[in-house]
Protein backbone atom coordinates (compact mmCIF):
# COMPACT_ATOMS: atom_id res chain seq x y z
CA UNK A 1 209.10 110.98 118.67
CA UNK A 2 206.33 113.06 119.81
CA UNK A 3 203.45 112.02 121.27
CA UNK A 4 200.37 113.35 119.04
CA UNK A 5 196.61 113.19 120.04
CA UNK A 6 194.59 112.53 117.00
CA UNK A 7 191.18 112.30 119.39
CA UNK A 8 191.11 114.93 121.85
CA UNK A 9 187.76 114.00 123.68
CA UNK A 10 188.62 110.36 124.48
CA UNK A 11 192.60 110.60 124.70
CA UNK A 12 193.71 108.45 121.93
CA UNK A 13 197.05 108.99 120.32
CA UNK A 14 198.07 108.39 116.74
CA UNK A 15 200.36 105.62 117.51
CA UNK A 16 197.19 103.52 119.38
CA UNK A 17 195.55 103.78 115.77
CA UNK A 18 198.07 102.81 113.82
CA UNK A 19 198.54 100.07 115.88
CA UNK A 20 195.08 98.50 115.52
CA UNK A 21 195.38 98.91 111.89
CA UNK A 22 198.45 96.93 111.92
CA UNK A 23 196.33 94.14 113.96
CA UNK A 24 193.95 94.25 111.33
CA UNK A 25 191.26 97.18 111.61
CA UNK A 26 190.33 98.20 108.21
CA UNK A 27 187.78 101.01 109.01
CA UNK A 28 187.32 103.99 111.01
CA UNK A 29 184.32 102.22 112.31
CA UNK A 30 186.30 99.68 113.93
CA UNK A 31 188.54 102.26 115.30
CA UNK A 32 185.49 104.36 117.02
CA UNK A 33 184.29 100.90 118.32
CA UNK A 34 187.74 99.73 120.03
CA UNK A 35 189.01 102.62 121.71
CA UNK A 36 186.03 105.13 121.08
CA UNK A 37 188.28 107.54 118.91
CA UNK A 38 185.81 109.96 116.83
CA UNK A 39 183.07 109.12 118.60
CA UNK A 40 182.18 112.22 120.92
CA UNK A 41 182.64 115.39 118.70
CA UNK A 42 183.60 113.80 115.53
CA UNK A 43 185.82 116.16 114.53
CA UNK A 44 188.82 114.11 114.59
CA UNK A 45 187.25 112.61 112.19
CA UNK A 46 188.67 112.95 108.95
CA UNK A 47 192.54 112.65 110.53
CA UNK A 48 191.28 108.75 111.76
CA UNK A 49 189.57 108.74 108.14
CA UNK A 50 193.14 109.29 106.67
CA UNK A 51 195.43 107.33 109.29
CA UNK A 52 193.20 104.68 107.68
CA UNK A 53 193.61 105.12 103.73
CA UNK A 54 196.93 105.40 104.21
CA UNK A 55 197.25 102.26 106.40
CA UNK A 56 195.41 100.38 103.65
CA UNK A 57 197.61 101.81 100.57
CA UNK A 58 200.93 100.20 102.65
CA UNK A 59 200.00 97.05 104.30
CA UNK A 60 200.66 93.78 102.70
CA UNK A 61 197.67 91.98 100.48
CA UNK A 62 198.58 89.20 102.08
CA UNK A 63 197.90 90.54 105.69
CA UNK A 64 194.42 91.61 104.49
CA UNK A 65 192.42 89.57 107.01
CA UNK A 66 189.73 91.12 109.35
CA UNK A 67 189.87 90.64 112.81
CA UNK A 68 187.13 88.74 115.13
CA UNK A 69 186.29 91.47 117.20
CA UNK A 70 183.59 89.75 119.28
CA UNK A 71 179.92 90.78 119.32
């Protein structure tokens, strides 16, 4: 499998996404806080925005629990 940048400014690949989702990010504000992804030009955007409804529409109710980020 190809490796595909979704954030271009800040080197974050799709796979590093999904992969916080799957620990329990819900938002594409918790992605731009953890690994910064969207956060410089924004125009990745609306890819993060979708890597996240789509992440939400598959995952388990059950494994609907936010992580403690920290403050």
């Amino acid at each position: 499998m190809a490796r595909k940048l979704v954030c271009i400014c800040n080197l974050v690949e799709e796979k590093e996404i999904v992969e916080l989702l799957k620990k329990g990010a819900d938002s594409t504000e918790d992605i731009q806080n953890l690994i910064k992804a969207g956060t410089t030009c924004g125009r990745c955007l609306p890819e993060i925005d979708q890597l996240v409804e789509e992440h939400k529409k598959t995952k388990p109710k059950d494994l609907q629990k936010k992580l403690d980020f920290g403050s």
